[in-house]
PDB file of N, CA and C in Angstrom:
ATOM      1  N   UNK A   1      -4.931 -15.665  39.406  1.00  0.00           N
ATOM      2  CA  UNK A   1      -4.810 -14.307  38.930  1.00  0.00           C
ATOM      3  C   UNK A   1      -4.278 -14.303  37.488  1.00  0.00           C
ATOM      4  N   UNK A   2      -3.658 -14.946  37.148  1.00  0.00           N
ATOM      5  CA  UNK A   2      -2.691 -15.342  35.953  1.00  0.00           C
ATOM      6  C   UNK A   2      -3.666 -15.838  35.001  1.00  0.00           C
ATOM      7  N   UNK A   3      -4.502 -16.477  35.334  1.00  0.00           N
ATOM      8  CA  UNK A   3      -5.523 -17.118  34.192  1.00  0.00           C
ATOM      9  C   UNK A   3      -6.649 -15.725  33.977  1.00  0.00           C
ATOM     10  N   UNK A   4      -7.133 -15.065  35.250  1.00  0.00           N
ATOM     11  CA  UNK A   4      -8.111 -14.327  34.858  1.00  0.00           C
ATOM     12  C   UNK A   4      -7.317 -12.619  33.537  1.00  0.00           C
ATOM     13  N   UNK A   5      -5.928 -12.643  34.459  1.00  0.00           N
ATOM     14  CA  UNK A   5      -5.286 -11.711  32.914  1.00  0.00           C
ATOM     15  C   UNK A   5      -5.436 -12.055  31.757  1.00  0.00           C
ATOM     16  N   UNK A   6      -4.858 -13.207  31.497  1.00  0.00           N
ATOM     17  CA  UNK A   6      -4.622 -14.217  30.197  1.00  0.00           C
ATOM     18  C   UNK A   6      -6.103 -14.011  29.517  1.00  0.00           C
ATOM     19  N   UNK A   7      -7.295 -14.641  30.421  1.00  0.00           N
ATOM     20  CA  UNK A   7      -8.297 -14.339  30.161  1.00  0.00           C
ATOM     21  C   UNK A   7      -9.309 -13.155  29.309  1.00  0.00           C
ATOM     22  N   UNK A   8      -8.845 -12.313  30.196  1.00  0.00           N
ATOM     23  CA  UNK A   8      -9.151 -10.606  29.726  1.00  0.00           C
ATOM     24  C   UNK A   8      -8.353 -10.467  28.519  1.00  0.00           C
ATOM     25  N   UNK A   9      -7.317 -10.634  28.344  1.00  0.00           N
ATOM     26  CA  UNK A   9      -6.198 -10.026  27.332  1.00  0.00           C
ATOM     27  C   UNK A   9      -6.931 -11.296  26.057  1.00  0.00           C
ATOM     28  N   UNK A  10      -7.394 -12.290  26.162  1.00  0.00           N
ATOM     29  CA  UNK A  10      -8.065 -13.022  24.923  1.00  0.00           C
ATOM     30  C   UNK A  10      -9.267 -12.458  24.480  1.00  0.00           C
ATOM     31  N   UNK A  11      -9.788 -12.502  25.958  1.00  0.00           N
ATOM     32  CA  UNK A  11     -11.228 -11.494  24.957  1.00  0.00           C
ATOM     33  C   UNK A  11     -11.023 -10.467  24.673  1.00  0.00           C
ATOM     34  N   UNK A  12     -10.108  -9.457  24.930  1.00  0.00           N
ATOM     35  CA  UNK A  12      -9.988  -8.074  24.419  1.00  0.00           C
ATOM     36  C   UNK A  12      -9.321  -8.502  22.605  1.00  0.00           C
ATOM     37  N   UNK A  13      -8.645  -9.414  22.604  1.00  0.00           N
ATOM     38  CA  UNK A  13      -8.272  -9.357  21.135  1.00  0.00           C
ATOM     39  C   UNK A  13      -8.825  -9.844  20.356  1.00  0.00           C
ATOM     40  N   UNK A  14      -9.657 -10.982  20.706  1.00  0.00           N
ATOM     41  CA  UNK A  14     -10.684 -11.702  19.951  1.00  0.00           C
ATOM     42  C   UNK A  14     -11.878 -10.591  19.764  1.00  0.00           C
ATOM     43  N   UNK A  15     -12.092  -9.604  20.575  1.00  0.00           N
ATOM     44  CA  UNK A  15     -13.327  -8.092  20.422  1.00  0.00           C
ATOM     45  C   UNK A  15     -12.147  -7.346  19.323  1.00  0.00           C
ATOM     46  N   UNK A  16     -11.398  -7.095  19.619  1.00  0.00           N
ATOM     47  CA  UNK A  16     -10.483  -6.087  18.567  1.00  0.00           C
ATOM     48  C   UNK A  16     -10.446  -7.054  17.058  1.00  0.00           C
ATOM     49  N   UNK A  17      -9.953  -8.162  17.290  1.00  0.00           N
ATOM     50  CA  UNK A  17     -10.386  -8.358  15.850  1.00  0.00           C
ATOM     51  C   UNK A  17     -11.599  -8.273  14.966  1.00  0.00           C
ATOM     52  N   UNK A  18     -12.626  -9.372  15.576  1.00  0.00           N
ATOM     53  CA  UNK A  18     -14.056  -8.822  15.203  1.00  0.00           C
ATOM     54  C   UNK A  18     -13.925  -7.410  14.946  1.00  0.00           C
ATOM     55  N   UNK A  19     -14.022  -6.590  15.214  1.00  0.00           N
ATOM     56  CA  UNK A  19     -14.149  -5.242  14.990  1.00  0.00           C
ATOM     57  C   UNK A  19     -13.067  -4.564  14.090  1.00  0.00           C
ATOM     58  N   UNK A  20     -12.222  -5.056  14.002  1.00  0.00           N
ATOM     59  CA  UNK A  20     -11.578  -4.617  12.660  1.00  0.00           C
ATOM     60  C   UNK A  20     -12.373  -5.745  11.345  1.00  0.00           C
ATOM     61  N   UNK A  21     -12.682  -6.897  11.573  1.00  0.00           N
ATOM     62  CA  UNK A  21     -12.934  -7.810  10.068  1.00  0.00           C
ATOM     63  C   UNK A  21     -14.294  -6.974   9.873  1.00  0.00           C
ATOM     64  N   UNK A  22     -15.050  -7.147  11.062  1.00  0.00           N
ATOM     65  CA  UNK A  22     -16.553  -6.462  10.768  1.00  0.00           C
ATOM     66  C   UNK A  22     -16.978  -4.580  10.240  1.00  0.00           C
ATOM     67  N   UNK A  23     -16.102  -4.596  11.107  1.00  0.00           N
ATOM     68  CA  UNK A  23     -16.036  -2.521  11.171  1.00  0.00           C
ATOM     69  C   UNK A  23     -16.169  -2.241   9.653  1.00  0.00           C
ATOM     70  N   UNK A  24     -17.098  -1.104   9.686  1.00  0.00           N
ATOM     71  CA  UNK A  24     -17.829  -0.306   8.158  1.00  0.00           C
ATOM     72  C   UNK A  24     -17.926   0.847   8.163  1.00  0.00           C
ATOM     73  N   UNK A  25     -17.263   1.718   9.078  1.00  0.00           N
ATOM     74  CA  UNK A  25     -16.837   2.880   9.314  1.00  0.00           C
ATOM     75  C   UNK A  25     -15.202   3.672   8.865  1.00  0.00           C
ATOM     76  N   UNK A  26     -15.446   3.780   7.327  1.00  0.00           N
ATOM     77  CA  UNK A  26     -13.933   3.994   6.837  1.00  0.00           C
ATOM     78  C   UNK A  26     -13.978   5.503   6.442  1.00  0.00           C
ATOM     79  N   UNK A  27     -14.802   6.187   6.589  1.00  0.00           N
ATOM     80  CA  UNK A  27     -14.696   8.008   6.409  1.00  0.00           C
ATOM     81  C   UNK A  27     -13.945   8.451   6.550  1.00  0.00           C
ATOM     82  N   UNK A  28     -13.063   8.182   7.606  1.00  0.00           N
ATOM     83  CA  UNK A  28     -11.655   8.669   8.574  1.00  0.00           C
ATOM     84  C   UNK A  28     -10.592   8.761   8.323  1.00  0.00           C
ATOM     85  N   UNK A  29     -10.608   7.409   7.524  1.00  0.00           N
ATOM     86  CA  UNK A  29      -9.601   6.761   6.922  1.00  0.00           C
ATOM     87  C   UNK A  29      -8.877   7.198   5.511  1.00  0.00           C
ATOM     88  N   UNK A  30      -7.473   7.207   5.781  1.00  0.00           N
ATOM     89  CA  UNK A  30      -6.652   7.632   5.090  1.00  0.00           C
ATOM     90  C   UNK A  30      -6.500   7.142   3.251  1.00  0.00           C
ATOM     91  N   UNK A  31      -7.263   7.872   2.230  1.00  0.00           N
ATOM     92  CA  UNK A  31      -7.192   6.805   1.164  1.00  0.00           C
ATOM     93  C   UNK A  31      -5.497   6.621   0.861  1.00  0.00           C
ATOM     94  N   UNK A  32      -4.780   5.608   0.362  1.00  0.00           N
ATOM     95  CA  UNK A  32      -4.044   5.274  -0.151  1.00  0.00           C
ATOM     96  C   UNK A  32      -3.814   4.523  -1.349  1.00  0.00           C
ATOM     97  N   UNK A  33      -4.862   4.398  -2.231  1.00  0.00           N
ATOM     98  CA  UNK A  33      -4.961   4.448  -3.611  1.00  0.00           C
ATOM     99  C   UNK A  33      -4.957   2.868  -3.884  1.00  0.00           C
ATOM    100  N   UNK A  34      -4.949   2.771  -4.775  1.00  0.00           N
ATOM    101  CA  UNK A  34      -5.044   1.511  -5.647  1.00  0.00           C
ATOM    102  C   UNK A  34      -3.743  -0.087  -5.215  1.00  0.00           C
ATOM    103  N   UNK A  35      -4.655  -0.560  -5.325  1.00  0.00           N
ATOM    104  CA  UNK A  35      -2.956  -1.638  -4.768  1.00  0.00           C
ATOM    105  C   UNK A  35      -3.154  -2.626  -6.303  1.00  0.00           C
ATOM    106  N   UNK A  36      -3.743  -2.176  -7.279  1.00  0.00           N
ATOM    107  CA  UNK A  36      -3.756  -3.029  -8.326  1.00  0.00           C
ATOM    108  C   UNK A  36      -2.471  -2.240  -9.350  1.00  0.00           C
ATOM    109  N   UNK A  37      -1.997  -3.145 -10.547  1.00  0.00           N
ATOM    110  CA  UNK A  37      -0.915  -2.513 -11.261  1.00  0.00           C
ATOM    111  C   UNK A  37      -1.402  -2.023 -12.364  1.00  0.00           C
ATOM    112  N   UNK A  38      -1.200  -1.257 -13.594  1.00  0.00           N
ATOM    113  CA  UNK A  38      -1.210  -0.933 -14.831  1.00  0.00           C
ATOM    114  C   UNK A  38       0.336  -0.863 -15.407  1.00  0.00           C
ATOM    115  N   UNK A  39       0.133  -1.394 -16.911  1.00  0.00           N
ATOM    116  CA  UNK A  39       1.189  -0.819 -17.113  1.00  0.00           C
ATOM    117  C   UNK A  39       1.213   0.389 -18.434  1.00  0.00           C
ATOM    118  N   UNK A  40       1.980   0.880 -18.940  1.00  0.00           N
ATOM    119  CA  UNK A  40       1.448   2.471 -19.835  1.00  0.00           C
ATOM    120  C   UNK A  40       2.795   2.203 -20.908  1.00  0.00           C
ATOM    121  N   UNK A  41       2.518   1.231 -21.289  1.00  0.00           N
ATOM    122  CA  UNK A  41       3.762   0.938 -22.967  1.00  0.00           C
ATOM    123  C   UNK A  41       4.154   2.082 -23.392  1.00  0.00           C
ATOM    124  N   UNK A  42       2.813   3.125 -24.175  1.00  0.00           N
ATOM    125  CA  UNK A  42       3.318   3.712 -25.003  1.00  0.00           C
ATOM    126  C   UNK A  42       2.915   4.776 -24.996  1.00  0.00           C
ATOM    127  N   UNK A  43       3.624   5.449 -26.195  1.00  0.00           N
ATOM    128  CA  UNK A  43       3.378   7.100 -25.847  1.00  0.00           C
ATOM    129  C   UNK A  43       3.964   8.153 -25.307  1.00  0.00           C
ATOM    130  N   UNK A  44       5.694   7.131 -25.258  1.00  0.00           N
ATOM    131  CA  UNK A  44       6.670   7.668 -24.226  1.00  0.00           C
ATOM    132  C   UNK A  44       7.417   8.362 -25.001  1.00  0.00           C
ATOM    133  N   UNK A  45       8.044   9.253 -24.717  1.00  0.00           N
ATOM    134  CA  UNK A  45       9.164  10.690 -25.570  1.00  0.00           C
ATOM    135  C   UNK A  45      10.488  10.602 -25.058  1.00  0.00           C
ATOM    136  N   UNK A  46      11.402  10.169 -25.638  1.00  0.00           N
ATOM    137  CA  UNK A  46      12.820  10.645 -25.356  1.00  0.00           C
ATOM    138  C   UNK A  46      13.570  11.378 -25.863  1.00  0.00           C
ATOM    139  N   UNK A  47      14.271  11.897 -24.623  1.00  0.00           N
ATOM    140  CA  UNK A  47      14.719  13.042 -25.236  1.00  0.00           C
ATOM    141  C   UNK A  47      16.215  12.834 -24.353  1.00  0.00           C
ATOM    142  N   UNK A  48      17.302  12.986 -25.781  1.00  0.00           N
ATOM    143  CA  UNK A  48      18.849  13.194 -25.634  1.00  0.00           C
ATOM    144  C   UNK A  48      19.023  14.631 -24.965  1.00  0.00           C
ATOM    145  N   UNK A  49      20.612  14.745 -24.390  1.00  0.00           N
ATOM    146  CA  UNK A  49      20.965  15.796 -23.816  1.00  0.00           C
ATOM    147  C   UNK A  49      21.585  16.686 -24.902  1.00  0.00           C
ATOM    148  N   UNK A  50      21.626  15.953 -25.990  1.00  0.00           N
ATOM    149  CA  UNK A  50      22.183  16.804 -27.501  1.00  0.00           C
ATOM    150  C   UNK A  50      21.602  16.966 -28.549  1.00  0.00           C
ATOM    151  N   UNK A  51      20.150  17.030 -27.780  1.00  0.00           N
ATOM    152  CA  UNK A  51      18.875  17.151 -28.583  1.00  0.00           C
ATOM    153  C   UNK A  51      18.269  16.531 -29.418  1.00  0.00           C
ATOM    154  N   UNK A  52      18.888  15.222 -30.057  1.00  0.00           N
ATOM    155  CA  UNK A  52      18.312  14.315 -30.239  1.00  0.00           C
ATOM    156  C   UNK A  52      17.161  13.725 -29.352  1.00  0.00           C
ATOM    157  N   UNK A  53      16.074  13.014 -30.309  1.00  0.00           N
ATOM    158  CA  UNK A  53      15.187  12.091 -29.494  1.00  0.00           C
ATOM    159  C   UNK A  53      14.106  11.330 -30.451  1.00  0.00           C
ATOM    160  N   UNK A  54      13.481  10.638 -29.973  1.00  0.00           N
ATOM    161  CA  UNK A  54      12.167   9.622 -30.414  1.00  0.00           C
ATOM    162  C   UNK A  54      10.815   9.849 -29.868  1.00  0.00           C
ATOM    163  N   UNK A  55      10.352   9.671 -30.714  1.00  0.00           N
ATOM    164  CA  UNK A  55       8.755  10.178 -30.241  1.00  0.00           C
ATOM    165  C   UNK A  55       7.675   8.904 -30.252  1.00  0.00           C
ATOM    166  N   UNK A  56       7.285   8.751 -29.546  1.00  0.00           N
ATOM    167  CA  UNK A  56       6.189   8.017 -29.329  1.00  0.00           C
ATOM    168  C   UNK A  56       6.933   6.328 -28.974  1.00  0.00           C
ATOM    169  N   UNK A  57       7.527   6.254 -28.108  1.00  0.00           N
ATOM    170  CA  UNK A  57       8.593   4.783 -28.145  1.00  0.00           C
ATOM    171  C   UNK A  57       7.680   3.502 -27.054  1.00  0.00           C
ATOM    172  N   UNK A  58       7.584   2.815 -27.677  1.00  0.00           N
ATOM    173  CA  UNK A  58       7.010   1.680 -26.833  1.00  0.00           C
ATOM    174  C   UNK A  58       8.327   1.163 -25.721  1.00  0.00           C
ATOM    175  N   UNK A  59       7.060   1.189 -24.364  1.00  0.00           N
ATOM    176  CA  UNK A  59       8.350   0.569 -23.026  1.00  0.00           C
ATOM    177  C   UNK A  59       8.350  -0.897 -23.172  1.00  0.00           C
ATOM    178  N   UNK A  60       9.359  -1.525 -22.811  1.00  0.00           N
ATOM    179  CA  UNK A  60      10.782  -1.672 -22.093  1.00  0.00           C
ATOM    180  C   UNK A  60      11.328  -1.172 -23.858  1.00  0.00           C
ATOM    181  N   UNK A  61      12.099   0.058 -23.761  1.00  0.00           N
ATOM    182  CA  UNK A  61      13.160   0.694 -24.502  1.00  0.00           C
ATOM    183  C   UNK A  61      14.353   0.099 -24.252  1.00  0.00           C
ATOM    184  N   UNK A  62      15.483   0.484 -25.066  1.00  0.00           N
ATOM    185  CA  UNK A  62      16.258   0.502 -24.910  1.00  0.00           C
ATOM    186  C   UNK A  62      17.055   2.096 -25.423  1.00  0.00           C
ATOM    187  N   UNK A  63      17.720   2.300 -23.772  1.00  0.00           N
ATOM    188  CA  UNK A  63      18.224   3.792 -24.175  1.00  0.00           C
ATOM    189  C   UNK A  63      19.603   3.559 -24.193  1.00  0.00           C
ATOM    190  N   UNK A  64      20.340   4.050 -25.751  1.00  0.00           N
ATOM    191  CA  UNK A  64      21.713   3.978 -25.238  1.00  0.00           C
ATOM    192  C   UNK A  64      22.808   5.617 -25.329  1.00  0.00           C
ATOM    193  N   UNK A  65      23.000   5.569 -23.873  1.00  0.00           N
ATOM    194  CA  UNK A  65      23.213   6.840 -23.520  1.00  0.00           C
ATOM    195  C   UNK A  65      24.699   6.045 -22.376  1.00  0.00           C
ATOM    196  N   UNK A  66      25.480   7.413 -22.647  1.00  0.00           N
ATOM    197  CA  UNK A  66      26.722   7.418 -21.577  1.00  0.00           C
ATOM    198  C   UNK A  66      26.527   7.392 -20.474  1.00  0.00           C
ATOM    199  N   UNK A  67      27.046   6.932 -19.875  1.00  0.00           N
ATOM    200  CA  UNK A  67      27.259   7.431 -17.833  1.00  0.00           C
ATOM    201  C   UNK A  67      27.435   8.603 -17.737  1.00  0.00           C
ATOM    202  N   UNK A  68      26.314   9.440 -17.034  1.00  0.00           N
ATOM    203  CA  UNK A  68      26.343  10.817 -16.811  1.00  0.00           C
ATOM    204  C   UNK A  68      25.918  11.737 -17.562  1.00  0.00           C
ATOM    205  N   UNK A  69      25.249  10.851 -19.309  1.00  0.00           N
ATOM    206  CA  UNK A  69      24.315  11.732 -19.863  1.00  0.00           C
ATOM    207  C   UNK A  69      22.533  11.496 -19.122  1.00  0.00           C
ATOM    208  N   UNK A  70      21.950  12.958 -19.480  1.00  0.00           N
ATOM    209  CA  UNK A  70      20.837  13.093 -19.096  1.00  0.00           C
ATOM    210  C   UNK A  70      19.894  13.208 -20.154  1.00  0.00           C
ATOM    211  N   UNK A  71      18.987  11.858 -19.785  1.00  0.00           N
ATOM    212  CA  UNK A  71      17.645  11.563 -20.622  1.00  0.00           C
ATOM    213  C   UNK A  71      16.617  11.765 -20.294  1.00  0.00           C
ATOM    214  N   UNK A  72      15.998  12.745 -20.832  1.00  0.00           N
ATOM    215  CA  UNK A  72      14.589  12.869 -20.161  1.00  0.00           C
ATOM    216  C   UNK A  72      13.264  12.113 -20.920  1.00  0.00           C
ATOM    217  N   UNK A  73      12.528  10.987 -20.130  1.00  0.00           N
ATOM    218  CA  UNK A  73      11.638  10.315 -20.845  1.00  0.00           C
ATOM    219  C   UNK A  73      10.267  11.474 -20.511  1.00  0.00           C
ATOM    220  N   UNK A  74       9.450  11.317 -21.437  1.00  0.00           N
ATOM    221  CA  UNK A  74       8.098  11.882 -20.891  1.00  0.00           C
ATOM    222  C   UNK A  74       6.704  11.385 -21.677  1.00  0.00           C
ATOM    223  N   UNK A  75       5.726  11.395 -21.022  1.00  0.00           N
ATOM    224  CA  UNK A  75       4.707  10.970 -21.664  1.00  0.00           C
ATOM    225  C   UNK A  75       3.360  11.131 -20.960  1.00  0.00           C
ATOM    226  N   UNK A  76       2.151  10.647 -21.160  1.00  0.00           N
ATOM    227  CA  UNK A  76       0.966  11.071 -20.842  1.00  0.00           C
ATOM    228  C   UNK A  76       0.560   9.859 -19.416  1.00  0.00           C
ATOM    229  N   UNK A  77       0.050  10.250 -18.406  1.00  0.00           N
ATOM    230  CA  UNK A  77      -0.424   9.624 -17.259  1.00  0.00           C
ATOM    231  C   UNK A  77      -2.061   8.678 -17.320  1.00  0.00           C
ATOM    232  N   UNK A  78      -2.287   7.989 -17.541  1.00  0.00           N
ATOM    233  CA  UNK A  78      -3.614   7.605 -17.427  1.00  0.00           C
ATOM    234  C   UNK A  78      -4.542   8.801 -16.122  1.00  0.00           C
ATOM    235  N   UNK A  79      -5.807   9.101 -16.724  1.00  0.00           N
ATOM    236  CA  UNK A  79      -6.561  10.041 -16.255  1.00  0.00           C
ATOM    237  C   UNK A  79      -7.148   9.467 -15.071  1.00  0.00           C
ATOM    238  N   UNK A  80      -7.146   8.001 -14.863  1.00  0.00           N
ATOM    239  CA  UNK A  80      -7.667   7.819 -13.333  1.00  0.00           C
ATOM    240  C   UNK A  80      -6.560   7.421 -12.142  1.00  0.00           C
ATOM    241  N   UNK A  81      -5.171   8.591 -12.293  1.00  0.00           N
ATOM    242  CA  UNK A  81      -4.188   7.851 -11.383  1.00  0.00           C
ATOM    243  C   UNK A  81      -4.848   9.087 -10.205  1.00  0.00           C
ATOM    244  N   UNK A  82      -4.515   8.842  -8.563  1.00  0.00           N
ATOM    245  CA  UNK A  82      -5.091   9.745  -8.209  1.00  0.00           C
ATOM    246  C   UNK A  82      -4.179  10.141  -7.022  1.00  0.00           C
ATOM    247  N   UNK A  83      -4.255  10.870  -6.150  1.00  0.00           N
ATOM    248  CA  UNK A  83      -3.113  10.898  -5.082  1.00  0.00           C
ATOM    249  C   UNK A  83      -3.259   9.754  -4.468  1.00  0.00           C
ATOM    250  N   UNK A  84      -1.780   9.384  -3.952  1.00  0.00           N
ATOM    251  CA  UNK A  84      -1.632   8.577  -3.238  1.00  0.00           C
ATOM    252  C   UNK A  84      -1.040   7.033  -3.707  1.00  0.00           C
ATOM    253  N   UNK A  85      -1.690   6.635  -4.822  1.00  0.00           N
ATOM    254  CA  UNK A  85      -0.872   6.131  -6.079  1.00  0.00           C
ATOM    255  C   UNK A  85       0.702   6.103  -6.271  1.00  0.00           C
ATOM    256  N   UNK A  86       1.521   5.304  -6.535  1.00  0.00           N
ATOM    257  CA  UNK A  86       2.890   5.109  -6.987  1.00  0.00           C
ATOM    258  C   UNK A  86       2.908   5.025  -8.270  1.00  0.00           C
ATOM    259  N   UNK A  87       4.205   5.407  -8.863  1.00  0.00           N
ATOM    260  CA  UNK A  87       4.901   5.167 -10.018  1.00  0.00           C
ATOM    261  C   UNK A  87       5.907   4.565  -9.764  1.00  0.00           C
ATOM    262  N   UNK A  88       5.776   2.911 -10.116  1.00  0.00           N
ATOM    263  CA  UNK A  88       7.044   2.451 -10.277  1.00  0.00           C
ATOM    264  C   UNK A  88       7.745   2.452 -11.535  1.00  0.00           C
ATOM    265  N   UNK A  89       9.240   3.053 -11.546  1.00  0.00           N
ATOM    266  CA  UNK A  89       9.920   2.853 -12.973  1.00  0.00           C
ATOM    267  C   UNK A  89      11.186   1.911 -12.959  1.00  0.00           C
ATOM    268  N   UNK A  90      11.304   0.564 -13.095  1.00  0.00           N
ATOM    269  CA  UNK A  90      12.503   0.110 -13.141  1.00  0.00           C
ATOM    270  C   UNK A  90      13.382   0.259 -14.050  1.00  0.00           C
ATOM    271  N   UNK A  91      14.708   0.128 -13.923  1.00  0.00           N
ATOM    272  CA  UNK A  91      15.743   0.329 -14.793  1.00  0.00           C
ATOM    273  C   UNK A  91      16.593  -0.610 -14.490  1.00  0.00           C
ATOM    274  N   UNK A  92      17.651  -0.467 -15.285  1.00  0.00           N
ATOM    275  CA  UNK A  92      18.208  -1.422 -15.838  1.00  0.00           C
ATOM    276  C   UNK A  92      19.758  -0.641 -15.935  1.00  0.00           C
ATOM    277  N   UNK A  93      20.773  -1.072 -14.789  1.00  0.00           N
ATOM    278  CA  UNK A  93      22.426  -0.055 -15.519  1.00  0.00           C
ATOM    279  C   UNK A  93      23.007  -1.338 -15.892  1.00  0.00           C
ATOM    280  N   UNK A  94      22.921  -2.419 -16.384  1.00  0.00           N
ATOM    281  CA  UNK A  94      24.025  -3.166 -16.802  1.00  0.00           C
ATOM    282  C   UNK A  94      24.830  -3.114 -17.300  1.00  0.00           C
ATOM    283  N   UNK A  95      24.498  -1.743 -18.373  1.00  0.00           N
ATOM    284  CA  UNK A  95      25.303  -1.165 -19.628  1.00  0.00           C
ATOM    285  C   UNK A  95      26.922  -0.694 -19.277  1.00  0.00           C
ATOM    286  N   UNK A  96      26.555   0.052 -17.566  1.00  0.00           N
ATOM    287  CA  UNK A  96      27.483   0.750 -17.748  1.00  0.00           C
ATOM    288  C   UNK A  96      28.541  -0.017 -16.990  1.00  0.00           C
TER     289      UNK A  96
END
């Protein structure tokens, strides 16, 4: 009895895989965007909380701002980002 389970439960996963490697039916399916990276240097705007700022600053910047001042960076998105897509922004507090 033990072998004919074992049995069944191999061919059912060895059929489930096939059918996920083979399967060509993705309509259904949830897009979740790009898994490749870009990166977007330039073109970036900063802007001080005392109204100072820089225009057009190539990334990795260096911002030097207090603990607890607020910098707002901004800049233009490449036109083929689409939902579902991430923005990663790393930073850097060593400063403080």
């Amino acid at each position: 009895v033990v072998k004919i389970i074992f049995s069944a439960v191999l061919f059912l996963t060895v059929c489930l895989v096939i059918y996920a490697i083979t399967g060509k039916d993705v309509s259904r399916e949830a897009y979740i965007g790009s898994f490749d990276s870009q990166e977007i240097p330039v073109g970036w705007n900063v802007v001080h909380e005392d109204g100072s700022s820089r225009v057009n600053v190539t990334l990795p910047y260096v911002i030097n701002a207090k603990k607890g001042q607020v910098v707002t960076l901004t800049g233009k998105l490449p036109d083929d980002i689409r939902d579902g897509m991430r923005l990663p922004i790393p930073i850097s507090s060593h400063m403080f």
